[in-house]
C-alpha atoms as a PDB file:
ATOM      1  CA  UNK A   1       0.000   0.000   0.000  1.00  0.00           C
ATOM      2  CA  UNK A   2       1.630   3.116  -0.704  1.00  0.00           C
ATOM      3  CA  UNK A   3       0.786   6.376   1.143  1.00  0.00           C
ATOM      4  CA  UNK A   4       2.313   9.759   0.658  1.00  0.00           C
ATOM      5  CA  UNK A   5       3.642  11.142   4.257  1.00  0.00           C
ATOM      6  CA  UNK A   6       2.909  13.691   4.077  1.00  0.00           C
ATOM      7  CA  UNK A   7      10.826  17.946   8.913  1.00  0.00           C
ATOM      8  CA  UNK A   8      18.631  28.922   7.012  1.00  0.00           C
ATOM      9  CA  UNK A   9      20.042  29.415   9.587  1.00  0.00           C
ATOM     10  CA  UNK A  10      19.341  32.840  10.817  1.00  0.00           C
ATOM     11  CA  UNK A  11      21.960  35.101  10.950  1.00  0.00           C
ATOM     12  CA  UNK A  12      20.512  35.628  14.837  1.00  0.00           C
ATOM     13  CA  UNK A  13      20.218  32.325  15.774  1.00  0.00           C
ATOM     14  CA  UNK A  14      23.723  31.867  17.096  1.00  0.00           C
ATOM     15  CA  UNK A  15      23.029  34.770  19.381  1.00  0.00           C
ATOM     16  CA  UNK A  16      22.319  33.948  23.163  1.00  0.00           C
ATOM     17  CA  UNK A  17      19.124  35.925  23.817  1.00  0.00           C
ATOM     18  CA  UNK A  18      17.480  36.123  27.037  1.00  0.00           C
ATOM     19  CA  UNK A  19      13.941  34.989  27.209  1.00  0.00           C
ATOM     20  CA  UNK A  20      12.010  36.157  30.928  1.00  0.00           C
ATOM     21  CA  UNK A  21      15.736  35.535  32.335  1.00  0.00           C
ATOM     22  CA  UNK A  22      16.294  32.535  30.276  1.00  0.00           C
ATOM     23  CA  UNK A  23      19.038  31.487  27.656  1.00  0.00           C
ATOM     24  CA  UNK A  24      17.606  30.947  24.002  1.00  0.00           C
ATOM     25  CA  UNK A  25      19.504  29.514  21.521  1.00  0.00           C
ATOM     26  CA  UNK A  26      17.889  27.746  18.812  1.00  0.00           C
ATOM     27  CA  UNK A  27      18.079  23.733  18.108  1.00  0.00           C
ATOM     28  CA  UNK A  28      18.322  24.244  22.235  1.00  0.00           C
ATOM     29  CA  UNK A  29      15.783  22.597  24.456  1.00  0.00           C
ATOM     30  CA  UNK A  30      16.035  24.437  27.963  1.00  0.00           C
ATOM     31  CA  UNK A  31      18.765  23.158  30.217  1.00  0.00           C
ATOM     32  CA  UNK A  32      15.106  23.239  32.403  1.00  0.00           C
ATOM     33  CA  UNK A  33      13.675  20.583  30.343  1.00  0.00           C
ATOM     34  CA  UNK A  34      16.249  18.000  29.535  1.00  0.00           C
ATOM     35  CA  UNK A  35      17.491  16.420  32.672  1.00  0.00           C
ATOM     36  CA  UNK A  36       5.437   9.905  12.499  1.00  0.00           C
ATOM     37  CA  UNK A  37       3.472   9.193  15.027  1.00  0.00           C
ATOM     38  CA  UNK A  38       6.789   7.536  14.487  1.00  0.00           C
ATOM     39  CA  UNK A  39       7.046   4.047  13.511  1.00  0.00           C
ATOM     40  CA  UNK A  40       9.858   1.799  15.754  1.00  0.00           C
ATOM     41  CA  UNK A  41       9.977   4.865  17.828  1.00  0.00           C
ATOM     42  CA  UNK A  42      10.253   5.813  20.937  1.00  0.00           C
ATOM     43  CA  UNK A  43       8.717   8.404  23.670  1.00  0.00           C
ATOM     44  CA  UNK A  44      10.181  11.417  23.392  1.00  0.00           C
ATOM     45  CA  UNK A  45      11.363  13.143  26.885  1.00  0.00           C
ATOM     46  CA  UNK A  46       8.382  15.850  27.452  1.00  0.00           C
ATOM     47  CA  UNK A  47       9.498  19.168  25.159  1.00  0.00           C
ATOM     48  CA  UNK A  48      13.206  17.635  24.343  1.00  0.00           C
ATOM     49  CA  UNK A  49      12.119  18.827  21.100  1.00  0.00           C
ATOM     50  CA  UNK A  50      10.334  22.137  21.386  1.00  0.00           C
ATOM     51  CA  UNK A  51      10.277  23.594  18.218  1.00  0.00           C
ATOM     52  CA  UNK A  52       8.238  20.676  16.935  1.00  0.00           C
ATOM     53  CA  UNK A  53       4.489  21.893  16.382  1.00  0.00           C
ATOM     54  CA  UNK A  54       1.457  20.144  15.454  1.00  0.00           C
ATOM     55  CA  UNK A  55      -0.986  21.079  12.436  1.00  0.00           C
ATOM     56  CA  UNK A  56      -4.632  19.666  13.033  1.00  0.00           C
ATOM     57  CA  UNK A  57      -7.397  19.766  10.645  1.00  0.00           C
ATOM     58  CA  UNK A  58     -10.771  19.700  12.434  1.00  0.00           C
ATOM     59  CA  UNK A  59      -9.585  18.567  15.382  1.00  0.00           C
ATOM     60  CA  UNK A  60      -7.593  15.720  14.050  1.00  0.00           C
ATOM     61  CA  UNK A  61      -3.796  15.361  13.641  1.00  0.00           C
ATOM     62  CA  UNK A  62      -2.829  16.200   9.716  1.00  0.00           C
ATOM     63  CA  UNK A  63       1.049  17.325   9.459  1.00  0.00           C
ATOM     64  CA  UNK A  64       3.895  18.381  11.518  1.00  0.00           C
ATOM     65  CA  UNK A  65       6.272  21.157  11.205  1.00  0.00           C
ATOM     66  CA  UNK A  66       8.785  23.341  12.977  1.00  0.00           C
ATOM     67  CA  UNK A  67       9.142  26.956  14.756  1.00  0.00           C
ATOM     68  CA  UNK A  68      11.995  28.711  12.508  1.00  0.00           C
ATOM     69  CA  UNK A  69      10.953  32.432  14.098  1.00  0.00           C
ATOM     70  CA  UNK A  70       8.121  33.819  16.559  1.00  0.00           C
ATOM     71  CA  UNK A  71       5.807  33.633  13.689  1.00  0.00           C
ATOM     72  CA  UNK A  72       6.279  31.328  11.247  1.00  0.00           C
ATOM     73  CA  UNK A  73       6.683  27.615  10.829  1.00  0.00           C
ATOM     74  CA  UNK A  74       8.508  24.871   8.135  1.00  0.00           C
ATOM     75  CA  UNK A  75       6.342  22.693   6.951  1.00  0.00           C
ATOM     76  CA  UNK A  76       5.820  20.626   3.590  1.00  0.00           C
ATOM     77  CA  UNK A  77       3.915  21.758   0.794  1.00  0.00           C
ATOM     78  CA  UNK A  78       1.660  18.892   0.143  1.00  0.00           C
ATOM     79  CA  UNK A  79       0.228  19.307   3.612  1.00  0.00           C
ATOM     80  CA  UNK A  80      -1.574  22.386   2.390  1.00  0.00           C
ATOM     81  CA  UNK A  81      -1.767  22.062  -1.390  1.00  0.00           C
ATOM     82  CA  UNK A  82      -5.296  20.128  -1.436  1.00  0.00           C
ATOM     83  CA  UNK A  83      -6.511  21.777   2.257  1.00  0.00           C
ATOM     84  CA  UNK A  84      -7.973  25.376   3.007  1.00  0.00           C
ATOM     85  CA  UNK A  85      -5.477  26.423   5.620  1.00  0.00           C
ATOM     86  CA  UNK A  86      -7.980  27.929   7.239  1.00  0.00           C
ATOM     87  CA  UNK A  87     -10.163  24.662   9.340  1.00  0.00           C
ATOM     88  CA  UNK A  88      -6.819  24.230  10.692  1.00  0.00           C
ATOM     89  CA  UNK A  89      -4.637  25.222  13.805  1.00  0.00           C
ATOM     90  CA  UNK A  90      -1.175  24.383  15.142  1.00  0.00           C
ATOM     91  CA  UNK A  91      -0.481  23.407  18.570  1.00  0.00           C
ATOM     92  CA  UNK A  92       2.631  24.617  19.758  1.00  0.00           C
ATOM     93  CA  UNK A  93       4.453  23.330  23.098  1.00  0.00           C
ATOM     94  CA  UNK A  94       2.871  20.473  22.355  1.00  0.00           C
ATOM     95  CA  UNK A  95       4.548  17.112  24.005  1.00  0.00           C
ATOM     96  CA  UNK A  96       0.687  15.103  25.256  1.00  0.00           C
ATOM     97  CA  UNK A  97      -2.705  15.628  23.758  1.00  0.00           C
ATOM     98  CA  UNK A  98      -4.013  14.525  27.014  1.00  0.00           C
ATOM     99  CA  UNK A  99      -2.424  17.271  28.566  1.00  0.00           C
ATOM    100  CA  UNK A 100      -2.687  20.741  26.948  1.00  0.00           C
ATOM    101  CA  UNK A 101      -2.078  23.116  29.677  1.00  0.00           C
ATOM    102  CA  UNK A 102       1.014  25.553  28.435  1.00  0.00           C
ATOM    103  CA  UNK A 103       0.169  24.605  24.489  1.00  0.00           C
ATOM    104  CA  UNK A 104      -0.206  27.282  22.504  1.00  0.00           C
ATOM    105  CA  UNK A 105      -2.581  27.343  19.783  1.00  0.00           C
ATOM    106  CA  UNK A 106      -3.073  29.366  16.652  1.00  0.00           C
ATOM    107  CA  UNK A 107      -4.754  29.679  13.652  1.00  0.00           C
ATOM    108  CA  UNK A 108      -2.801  30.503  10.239  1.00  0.00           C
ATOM    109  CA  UNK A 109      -2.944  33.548   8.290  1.00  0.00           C
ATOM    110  CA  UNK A 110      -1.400  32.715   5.224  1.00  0.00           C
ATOM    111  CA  UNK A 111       0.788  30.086   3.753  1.00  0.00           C
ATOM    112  CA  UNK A 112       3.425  29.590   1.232  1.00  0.00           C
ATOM    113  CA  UNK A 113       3.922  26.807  -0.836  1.00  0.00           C
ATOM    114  CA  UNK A 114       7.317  26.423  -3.031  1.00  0.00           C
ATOM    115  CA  UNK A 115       5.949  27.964  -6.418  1.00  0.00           C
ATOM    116  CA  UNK A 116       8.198  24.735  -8.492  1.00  0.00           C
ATOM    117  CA  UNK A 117       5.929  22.219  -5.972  1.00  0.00           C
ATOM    118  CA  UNK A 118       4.551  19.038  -7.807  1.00  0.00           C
ATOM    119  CA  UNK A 119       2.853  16.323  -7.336  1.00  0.00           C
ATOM    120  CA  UNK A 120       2.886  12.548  -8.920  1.00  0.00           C
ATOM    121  CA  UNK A 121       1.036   9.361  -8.230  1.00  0.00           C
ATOM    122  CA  UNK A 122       4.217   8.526  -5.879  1.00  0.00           C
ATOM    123  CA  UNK A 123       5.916  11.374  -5.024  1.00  0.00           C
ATOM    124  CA  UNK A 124       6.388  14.956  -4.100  1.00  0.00           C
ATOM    125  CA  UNK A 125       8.431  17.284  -5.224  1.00  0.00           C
ATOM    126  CA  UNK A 126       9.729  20.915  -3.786  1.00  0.00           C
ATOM    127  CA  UNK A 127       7.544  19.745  -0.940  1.00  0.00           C
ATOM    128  CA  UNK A 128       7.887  22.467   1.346  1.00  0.00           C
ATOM    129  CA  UNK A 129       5.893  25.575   2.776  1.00  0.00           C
ATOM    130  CA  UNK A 130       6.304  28.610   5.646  1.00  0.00           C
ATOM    131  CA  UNK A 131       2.692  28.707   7.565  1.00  0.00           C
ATOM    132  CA  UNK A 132       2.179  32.467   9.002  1.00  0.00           C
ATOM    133  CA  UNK A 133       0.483  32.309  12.617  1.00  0.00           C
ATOM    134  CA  UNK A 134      -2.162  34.715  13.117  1.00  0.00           C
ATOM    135  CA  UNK A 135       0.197  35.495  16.209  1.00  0.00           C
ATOM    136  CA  UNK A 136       3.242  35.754  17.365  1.00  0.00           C
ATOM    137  CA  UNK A 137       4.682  32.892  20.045  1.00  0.00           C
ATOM    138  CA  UNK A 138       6.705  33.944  22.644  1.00  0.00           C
ATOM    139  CA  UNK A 139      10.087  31.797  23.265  1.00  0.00           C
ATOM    140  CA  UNK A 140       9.794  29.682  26.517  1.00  0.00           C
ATOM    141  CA  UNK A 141      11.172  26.413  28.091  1.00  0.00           C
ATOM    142  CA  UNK A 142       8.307  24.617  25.541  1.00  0.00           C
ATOM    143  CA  UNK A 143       8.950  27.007  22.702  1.00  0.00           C
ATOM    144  CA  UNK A 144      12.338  27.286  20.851  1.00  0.00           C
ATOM    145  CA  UNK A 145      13.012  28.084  17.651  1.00  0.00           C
ATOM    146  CA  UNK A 146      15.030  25.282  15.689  1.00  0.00           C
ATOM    147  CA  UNK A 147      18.030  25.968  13.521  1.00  0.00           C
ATOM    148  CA  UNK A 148      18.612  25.431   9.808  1.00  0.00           C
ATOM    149  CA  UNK A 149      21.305  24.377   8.083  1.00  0.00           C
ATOM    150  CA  UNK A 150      23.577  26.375   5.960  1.00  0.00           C
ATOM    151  CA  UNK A 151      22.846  26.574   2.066  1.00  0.00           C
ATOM    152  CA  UNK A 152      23.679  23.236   0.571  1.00  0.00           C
ATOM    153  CA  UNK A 153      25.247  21.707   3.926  1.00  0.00           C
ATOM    154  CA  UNK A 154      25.213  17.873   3.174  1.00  0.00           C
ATOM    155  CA  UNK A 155      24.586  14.700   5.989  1.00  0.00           C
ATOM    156  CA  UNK A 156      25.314  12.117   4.358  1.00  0.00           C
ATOM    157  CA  UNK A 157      26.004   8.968   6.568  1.00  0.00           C
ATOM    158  CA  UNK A 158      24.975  10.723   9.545  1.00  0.00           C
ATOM    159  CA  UNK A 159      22.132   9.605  11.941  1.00  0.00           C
ATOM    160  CA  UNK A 160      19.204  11.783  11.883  1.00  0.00           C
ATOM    161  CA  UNK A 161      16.194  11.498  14.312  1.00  0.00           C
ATOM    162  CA  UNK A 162      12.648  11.778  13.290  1.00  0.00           C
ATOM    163  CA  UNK A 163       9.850  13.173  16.225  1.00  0.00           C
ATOM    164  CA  UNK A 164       5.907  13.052  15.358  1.00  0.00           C
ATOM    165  CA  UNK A 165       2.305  12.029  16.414  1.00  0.00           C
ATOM    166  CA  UNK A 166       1.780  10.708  13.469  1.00  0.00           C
ATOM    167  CA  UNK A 167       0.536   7.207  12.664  1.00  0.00           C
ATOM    168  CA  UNK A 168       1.999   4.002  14.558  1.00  0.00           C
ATOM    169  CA  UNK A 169       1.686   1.948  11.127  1.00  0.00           C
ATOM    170  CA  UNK A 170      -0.336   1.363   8.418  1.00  0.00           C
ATOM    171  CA  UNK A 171      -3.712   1.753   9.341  1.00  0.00           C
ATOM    172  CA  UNK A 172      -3.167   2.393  12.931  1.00  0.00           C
ATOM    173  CA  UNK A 173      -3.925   5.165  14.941  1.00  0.00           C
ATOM    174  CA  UNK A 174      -2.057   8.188  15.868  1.00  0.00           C
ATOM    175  CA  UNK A 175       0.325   8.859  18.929  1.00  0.00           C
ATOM    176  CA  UNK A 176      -1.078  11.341  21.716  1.00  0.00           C
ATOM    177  CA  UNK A 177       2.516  11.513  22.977  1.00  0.00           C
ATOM    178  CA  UNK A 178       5.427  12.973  21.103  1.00  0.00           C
ATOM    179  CA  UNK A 179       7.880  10.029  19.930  1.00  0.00           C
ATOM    180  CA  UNK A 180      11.175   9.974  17.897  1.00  0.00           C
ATOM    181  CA  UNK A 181      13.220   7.697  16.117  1.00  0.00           C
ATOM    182  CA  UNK A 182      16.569   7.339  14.623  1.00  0.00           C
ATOM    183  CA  UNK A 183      17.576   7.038  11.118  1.00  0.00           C
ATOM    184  CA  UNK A 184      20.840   7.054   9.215  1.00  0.00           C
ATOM    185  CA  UNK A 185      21.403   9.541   6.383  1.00  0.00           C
ATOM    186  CA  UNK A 186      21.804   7.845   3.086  1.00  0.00           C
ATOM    187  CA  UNK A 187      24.306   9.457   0.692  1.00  0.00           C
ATOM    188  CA  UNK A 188      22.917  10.810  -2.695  1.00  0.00           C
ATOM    189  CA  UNK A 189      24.712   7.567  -4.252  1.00  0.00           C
ATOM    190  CA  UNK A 190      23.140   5.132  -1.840  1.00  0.00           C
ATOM    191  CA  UNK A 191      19.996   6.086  -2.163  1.00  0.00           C
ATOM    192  CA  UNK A 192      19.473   6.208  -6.255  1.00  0.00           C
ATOM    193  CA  UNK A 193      20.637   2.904  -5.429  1.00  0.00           C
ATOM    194  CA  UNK A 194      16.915   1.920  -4.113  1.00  0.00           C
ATOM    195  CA  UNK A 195      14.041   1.242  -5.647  1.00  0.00           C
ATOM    196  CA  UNK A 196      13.029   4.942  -5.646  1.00  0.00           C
ATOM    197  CA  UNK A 197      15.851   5.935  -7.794  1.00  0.00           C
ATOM    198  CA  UNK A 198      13.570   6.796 -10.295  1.00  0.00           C
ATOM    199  CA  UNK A 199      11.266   9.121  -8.528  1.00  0.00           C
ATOM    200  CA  UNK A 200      14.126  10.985  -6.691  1.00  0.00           C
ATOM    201  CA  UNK A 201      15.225  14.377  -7.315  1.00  0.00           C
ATOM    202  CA  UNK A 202      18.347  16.785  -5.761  1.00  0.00           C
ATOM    203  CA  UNK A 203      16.701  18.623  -3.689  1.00  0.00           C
ATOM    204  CA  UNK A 204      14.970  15.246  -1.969  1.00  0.00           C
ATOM    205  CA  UNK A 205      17.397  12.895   0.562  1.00  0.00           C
ATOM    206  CA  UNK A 206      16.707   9.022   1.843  1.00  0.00           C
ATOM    207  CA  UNK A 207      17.027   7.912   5.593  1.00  0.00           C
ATOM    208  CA  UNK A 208      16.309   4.547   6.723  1.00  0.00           C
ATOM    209  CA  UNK A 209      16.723   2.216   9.541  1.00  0.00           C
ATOM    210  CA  UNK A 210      15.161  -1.045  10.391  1.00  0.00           C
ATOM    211  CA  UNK A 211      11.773  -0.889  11.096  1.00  0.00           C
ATOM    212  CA  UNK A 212      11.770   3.030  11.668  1.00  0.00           C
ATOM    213  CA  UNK A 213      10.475   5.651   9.367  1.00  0.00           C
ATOM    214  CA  UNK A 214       8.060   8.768   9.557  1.00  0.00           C
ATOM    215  CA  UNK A 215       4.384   7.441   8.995  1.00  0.00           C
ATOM    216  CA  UNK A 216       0.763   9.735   8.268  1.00  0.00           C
ATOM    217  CA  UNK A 217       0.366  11.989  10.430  1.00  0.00           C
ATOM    218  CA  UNK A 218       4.709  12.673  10.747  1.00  0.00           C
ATOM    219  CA  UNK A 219       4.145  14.675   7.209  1.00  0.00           C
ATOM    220  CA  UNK A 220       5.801  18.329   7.454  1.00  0.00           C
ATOM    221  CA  UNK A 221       7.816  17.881  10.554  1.00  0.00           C
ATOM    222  CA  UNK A 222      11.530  17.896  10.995  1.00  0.00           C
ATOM    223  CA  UNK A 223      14.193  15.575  10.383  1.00  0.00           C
ATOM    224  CA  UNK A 224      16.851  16.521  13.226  1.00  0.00           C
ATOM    225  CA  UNK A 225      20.890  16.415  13.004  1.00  0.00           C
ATOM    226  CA  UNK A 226      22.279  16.827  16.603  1.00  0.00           C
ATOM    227  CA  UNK A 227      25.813  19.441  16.247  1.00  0.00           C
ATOM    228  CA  UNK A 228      28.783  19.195  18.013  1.00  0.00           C
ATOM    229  CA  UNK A 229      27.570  22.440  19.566  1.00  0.00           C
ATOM    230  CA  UNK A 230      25.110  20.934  21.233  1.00  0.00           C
ATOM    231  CA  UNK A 231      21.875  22.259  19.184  1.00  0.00           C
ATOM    232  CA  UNK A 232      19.710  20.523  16.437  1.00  0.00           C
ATOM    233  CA  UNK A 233      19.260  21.703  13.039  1.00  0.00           C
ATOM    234  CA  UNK A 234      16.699  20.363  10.429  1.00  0.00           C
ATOM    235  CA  UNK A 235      17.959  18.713   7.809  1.00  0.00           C
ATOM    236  CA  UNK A 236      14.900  17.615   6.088  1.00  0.00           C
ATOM    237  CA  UNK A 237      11.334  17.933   5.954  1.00  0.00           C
ATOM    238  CA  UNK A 238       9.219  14.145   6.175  1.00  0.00           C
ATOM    239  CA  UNK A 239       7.712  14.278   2.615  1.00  0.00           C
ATOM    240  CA  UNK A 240       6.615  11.225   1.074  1.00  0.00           C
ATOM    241  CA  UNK A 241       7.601   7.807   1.035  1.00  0.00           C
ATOM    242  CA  UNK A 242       5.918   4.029  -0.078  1.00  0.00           C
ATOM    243  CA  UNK A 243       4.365   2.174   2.758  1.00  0.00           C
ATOM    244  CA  UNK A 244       5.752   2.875   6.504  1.00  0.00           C
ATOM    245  CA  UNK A 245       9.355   1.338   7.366  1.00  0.00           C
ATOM    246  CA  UNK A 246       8.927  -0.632   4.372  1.00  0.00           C
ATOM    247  CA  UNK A 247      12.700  -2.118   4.199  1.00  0.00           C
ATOM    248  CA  UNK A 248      12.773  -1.891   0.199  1.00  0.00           C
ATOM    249  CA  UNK A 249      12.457   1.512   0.282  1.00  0.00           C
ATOM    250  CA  UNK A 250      14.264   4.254   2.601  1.00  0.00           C
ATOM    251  CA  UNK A 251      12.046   7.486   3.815  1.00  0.00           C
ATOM    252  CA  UNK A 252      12.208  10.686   1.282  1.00  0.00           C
ATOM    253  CA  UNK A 253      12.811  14.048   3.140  1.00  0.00           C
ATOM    254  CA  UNK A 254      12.972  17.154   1.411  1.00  0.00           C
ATOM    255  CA  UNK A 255      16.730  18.770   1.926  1.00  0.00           C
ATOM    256  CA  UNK A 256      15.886  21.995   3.786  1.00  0.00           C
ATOM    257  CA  UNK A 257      19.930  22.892   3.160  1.00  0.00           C
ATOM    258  CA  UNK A 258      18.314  23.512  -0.764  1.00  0.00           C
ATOM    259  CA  UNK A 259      15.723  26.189   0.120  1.00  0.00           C
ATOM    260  CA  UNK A 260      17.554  28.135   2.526  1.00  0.00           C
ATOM    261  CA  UNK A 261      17.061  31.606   0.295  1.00  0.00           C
ATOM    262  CA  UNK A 262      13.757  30.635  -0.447  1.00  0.00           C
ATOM    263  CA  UNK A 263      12.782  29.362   3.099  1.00  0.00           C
ATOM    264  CA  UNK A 264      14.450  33.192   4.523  1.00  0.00           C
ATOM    265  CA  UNK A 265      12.573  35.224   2.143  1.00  0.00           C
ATOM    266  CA  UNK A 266       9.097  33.630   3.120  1.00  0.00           C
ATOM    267  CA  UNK A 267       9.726  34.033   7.130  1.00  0.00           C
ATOM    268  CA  UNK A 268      11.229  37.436   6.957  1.00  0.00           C
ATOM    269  CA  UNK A 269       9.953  39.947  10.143  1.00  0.00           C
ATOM    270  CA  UNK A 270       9.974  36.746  12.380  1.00  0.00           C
ATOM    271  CA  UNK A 271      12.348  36.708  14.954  1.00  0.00           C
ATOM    272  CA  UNK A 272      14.160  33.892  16.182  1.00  0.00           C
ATOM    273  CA  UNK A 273      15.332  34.017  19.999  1.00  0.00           C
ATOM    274  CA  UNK A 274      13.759  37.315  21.247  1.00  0.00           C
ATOM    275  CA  UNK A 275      10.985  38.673  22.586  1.00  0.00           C
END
């Protein structure tokens, strides 16, 4: 069965910015904190990853995505393309849908899909988007801005990790807890190796490990690369991909390190670690 799933670096981001007496730094959980749904994953510790937001459409989950400024978050393209933006909302601080004291929610003012997006029978292509919030966040322990790569920054072989709410498996339900899972970066060679070659483009990458991947649900959020610096950045963006953890055929992720321009121009006036 094959289902389509549908995660810049600010020139501010490096700065340490104090929040109500706190240190931001993007791709940073709070030193407070850290002491798909994902298939193979694993529970997430509660806001270890607090730039990643949840998109529901009439009150169910539909995509992920990430905080890149106070205003605006990284999604993928698809989720909105066939949707009215408008009968949905993102949760933000989000780690529990049992438990939504602290989340922030907003409604979206205006979206912007890649204008080169496309769509096939199997995949997705230019797949991403910058959502507007009808209002401004303010940076907290639960809400941190994530940081993007620089333009065409490459990680290949590296291990990546995946967080969601989306879909367990194929057919199952979705996760009310925030999960994550870890996949290894294939290189550009590798994966035109798979079964996908033919569907794959340059701005797209593969990840894959055993019985992980990014499921419904996981579409639109981030695929994370932990720095020696001690902060994420997104890599990719989960985009589309044949069946969940499917072993012939690795995840697809669009490379945010290709849109970084684009992806700047879209979320300009947002600000990254300030008030």
């Amino acid at each position: 069965m094959f289902f389509v799933f549908s995660v810049f670096f600010f020139i501010g981001c490096a700065q340490v910015l104090l929040v109500h007496g706190l240190e931001c730094h993007c791709g940073k959980p709070s030193d407070a904190i850290v002491s798909m749904r994902i298939v193979g994953g694993r529970r997430a510790e509660p806001h270890s990853f607090p730039w990643t937001v949840a998109i529901l459409k009439n009150e169910r989950m539909h995509c992920g995505g990430a905080v890149i400024t106070n205003k605006h978050v990284l999604s993928a393209g698809h989720c909105f393309k066939w949707d009215d933006f408008k009968s949905m909302k993102v949760l933000i601080g989000l780690d529990n849908f049992e438990d939504l004291k602290n989340v922030e929610e907003r409604s979206i003012s205006k979206v912007v899909i890649h204008e080169k997006f496309s769509s096939t029978a199997v995949r997705d292509e230019n797949d991403i988007a910058v959502a507007t919030l009808n209002q401004p966040v303010v940076f907290s322990d639960t809400i941190v801005p994530i940081c993007l790569p620089q333009p065409g920054e490459e990680f290949a072989d590296r291990v990546g990790t995946i967080v969601g709410w989306g879909r367990i498996g194929v057919e199952k339900s979705s996760s009310k807890v925030l999960l994550k899972a870890s996949l290894r970066i294939l290189s550009d060679g590798k994966c035109m190796e798979s079964q996908l070659a033919q569907h794959l483009k340059p701005m797209m990458m593969c990840a894959f490990s055993k019985g992980k991947d990014g499921c419904q649900g996981d579409s639109g959020g981030p695929f994370l690369v932990f720095q020696p610096d001690g902060r994420y950045l997104q890599a990719g963006i989960v985009s589309w991909g044949i069946g969940c953890a499917d072993p012939r055929y690795p995840g697809v992720y669009t490379k945010v390190s290709h849109f970084i321009d684009w992806v700047r121009k879209h979320s300009a006036g947002g600000d990254t670690c300030n008030l």
